[in-house]
N, C-alpha and C. Protein backbone atom coordinates (compact mmCIF):
# COMPACT_ATOMS: atom_id res chain seq x y z
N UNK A 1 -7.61 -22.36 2.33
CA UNK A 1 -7.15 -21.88 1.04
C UNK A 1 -8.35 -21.28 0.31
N UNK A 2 -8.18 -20.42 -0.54
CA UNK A 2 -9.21 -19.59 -1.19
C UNK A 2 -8.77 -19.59 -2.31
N UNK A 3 -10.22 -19.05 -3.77
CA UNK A 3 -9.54 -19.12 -5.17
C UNK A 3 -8.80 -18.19 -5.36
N UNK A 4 -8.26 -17.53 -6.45
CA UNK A 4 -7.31 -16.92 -6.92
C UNK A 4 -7.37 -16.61 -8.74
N UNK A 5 -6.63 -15.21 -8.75
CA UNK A 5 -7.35 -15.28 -10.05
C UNK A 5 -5.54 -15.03 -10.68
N UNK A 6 -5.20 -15.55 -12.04
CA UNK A 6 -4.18 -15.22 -12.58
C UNK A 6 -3.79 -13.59 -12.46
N UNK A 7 -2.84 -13.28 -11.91
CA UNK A 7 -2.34 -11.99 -11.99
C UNK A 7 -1.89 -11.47 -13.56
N UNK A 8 -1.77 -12.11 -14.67
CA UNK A 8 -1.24 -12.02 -15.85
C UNK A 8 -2.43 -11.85 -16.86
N UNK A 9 -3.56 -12.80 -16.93
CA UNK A 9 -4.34 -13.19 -17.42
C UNK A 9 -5.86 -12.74 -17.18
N UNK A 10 -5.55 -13.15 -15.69
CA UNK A 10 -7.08 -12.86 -14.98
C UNK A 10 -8.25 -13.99 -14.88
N UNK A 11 -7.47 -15.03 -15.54
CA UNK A 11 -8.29 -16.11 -15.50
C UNK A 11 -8.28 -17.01 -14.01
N UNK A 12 -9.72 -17.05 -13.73
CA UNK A 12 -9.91 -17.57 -12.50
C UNK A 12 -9.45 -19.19 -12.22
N UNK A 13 -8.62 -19.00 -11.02
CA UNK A 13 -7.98 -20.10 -10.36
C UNK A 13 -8.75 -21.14 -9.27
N UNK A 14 -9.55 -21.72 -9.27
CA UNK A 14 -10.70 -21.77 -8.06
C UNK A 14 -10.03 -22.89 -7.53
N UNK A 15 -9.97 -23.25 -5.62
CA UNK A 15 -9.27 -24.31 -4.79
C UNK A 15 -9.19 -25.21 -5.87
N UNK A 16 -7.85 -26.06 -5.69
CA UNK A 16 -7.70 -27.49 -6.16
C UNK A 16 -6.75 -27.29 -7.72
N UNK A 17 -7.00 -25.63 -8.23
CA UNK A 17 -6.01 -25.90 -9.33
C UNK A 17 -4.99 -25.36 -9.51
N UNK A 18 -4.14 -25.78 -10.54
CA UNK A 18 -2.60 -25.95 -10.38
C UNK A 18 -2.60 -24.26 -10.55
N UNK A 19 -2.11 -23.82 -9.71
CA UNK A 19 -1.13 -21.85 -9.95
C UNK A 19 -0.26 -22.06 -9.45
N UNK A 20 0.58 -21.03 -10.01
CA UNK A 20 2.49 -20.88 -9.47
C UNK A 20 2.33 -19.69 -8.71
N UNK A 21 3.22 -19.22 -8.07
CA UNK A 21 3.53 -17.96 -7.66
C UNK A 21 5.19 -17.54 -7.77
N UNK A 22 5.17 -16.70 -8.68
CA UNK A 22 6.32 -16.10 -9.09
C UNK A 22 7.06 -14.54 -8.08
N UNK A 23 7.76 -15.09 -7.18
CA UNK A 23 8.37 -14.22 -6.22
C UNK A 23 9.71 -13.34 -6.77
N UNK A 24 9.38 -12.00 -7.06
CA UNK A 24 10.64 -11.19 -7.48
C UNK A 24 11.31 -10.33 -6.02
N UNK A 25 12.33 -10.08 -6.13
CA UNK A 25 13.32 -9.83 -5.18
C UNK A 25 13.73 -8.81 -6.41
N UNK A 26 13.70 -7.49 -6.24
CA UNK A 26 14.33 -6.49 -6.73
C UNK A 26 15.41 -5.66 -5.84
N UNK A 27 16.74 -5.76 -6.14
CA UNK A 27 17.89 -5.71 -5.31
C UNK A 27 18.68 -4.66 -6.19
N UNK A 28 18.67 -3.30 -5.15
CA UNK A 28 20.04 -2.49 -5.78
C UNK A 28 21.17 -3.13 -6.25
N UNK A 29 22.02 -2.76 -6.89
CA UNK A 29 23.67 -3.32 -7.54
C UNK A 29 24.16 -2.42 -6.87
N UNK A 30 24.32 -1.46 -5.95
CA UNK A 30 25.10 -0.31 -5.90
C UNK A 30 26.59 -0.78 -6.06
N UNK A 31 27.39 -0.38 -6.82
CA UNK A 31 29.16 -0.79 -6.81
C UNK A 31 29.60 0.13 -6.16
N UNK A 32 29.35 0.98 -5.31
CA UNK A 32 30.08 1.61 -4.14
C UNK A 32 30.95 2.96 -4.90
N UNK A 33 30.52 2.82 -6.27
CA UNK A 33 30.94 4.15 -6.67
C UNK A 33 30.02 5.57 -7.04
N UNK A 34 30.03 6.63 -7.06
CA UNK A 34 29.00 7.60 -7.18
C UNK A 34 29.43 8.60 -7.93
N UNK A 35 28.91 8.63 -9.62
CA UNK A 35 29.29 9.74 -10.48
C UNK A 35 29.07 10.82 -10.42
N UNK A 36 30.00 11.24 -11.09
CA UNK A 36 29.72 12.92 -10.57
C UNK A 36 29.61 14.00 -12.13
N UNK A 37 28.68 14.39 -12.65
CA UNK A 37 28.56 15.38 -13.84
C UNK A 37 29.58 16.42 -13.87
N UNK A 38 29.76 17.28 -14.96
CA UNK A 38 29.89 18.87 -14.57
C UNK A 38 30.35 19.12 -13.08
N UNK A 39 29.18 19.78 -12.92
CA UNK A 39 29.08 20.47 -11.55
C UNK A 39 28.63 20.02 -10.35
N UNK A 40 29.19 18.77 -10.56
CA UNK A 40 29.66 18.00 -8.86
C UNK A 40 29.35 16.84 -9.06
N UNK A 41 28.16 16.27 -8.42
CA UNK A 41 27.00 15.25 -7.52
C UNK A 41 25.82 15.31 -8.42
N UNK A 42 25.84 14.17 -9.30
CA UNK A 42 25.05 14.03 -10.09
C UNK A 42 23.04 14.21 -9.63
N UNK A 43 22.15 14.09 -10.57
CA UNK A 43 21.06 14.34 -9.53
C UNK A 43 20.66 13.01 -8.90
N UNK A 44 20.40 12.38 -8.96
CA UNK A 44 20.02 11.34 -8.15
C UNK A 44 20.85 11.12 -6.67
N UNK A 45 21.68 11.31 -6.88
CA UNK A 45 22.71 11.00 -5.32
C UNK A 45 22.21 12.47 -5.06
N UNK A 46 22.29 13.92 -5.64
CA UNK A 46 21.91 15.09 -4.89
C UNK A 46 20.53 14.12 -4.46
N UNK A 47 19.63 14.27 -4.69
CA UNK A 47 18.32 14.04 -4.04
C UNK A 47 18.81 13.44 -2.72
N UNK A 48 19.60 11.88 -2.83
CA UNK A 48 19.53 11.15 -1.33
C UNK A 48 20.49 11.68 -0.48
N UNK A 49 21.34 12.61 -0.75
CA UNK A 49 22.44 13.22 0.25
C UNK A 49 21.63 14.55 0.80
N UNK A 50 20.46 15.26 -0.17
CA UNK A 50 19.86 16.44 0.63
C UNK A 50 18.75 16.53 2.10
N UNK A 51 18.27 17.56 2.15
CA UNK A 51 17.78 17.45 3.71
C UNK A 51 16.85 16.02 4.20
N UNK A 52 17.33 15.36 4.95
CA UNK A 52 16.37 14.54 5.14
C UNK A 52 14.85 14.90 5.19
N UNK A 53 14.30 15.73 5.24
CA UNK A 53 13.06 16.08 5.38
C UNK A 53 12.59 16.12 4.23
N UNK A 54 13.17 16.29 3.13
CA UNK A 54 12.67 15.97 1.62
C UNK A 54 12.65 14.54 1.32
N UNK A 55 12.98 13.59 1.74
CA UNK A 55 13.67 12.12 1.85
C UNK A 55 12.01 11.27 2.19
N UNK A 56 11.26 10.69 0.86
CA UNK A 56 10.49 9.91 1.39
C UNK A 56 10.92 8.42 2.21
N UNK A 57 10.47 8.38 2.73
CA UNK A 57 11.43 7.11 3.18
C UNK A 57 10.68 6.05 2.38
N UNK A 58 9.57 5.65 2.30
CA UNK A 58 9.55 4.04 1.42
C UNK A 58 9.82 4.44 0.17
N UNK A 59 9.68 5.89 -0.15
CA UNK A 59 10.66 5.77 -1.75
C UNK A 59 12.09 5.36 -2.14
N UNK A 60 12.48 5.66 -1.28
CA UNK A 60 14.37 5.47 -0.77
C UNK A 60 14.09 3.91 -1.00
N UNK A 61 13.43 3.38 0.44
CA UNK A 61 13.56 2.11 0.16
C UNK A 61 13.00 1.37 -0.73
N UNK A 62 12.16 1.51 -1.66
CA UNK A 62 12.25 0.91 -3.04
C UNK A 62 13.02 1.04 -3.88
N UNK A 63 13.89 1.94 -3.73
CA UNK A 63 14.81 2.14 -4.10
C UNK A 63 16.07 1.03 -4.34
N UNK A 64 16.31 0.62 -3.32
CA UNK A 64 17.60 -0.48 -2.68
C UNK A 64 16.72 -1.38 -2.92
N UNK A 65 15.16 -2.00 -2.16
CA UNK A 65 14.80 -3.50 -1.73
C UNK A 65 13.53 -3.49 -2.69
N UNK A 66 12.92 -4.38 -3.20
CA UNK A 66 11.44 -4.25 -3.36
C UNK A 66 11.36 -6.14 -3.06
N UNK A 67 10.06 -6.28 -2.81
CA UNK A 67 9.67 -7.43 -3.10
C UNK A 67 8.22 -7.50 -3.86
N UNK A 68 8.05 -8.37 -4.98
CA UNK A 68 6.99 -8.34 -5.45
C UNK A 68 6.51 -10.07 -5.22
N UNK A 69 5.51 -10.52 -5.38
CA UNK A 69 4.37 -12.32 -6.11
C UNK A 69 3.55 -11.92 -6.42
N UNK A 70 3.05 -13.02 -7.87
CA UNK A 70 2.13 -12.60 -8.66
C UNK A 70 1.79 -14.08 -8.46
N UNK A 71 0.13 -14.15 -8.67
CA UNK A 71 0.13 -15.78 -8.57
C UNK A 71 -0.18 -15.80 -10.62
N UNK A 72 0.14 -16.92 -11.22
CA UNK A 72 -0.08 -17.55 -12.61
C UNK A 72 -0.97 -18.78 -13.22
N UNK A 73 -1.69 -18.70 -13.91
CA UNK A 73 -1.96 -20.33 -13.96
C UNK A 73 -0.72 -20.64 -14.82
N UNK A 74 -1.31 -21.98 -15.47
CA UNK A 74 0.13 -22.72 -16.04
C UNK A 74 0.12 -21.96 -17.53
N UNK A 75 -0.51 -21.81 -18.35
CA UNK A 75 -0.41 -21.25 -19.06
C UNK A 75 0.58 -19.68 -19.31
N UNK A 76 0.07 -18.91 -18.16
CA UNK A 76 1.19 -17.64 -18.31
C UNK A 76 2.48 -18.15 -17.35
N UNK A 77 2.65 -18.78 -16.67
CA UNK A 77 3.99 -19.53 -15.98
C UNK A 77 4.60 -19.73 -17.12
N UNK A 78 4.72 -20.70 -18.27
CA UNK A 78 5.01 -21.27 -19.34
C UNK A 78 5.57 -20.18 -20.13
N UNK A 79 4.26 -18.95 -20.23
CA UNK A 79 5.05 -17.77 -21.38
C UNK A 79 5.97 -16.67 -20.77
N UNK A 80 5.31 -16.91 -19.50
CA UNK A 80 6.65 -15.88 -18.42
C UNK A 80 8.09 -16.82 -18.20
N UNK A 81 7.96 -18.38 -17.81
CA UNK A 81 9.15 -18.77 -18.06
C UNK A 81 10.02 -18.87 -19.44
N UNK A 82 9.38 -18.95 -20.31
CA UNK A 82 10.10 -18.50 -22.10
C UNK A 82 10.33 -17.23 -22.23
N UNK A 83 9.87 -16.24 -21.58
CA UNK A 83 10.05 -14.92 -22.01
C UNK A 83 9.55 -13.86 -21.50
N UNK A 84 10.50 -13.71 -19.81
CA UNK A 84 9.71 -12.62 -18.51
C UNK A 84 9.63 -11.59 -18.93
N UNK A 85 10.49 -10.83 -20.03
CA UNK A 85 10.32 -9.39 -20.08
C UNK A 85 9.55 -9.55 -21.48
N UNK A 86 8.60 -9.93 -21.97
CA UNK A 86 7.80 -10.07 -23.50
C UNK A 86 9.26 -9.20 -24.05
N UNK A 87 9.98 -9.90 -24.54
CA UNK A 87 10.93 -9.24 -25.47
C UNK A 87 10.53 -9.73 -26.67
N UNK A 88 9.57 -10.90 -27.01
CA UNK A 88 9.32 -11.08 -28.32
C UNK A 88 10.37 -12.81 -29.10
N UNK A 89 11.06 -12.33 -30.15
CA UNK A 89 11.67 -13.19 -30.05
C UNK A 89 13.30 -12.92 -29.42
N UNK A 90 13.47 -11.83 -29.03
CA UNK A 90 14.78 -11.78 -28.98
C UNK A 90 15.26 -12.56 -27.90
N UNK A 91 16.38 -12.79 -27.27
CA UNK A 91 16.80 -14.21 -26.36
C UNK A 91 16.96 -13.34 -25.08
N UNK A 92 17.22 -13.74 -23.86
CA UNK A 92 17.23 -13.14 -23.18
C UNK A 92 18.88 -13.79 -22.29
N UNK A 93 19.31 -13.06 -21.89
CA UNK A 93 20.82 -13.91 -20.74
C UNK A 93 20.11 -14.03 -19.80
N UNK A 94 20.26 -15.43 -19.16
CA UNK A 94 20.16 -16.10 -18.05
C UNK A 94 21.71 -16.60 -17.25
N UNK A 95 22.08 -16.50 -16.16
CA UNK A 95 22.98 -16.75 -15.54
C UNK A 95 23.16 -17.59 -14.22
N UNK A 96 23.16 -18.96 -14.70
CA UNK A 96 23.47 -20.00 -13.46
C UNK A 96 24.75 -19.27 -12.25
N UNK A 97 25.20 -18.47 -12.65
CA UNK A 97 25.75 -17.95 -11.46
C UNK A 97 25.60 -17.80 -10.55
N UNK A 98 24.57 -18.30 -9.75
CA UNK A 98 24.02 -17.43 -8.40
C UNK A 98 25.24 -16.41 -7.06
N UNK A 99 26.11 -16.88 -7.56
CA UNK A 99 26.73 -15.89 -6.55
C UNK A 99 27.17 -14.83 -6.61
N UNK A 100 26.98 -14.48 -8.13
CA UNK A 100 27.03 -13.09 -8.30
C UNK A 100 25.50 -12.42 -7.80
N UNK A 101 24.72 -12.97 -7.95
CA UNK A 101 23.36 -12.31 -7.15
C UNK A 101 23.90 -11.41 -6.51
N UNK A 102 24.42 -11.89 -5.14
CA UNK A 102 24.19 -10.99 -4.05
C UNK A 102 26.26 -10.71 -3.43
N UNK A 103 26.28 -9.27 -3.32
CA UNK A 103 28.07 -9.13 -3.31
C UNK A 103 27.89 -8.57 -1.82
């Protein structure tokens, strides 16, 4: 094991002390429907339906998948678990649902 420095903070983590690591899973919603403007095929679906050769591919796929970890000490764990997007005071929805996660 090696030290580590807060990804939030920057404050150094050295062997033996307490850090979290906060694992995000960024997951398309696609609902299987695709709007259409005016004059057809909105731009974003034009982009992924045109020549594949314009088509980055790990852009695409950040697109649909990402995975991110950040390591924390306890201190920013604490203000990221009260409040991941710094919204301040406003509240944020949380949803014990888990099975809507993933359709």
């Amino acid at each position: 094991m090696s030290d580590h420095f807060c990804d939030r903070c920057g404050e150094y983590l050295p062997e033996g002390t307490m850090k979290y690591t906060v694992h995000l899973q960024i997951i398309s919603d696609f609902d299987g429907v695709i709007l259409f403007d005016g004059d057809g095929i909105d731009e974003a679906a034009r982009q992924i339906f045109s020549s594949p050769e314009g088509i980055d591919e790990k852009e695409l796929e950040e697109e649909v998948y990402q995975e991110l970890c950040f390591t924390l000490c306890g201190t920013c764990k604490k203000r990221f678990a009260k409040d991941p997007f710094s919204r301040g005071s406003r509240l944020f929805r949380t949803s014990k649902n888990f099975e809507r996660l993933f359709h």
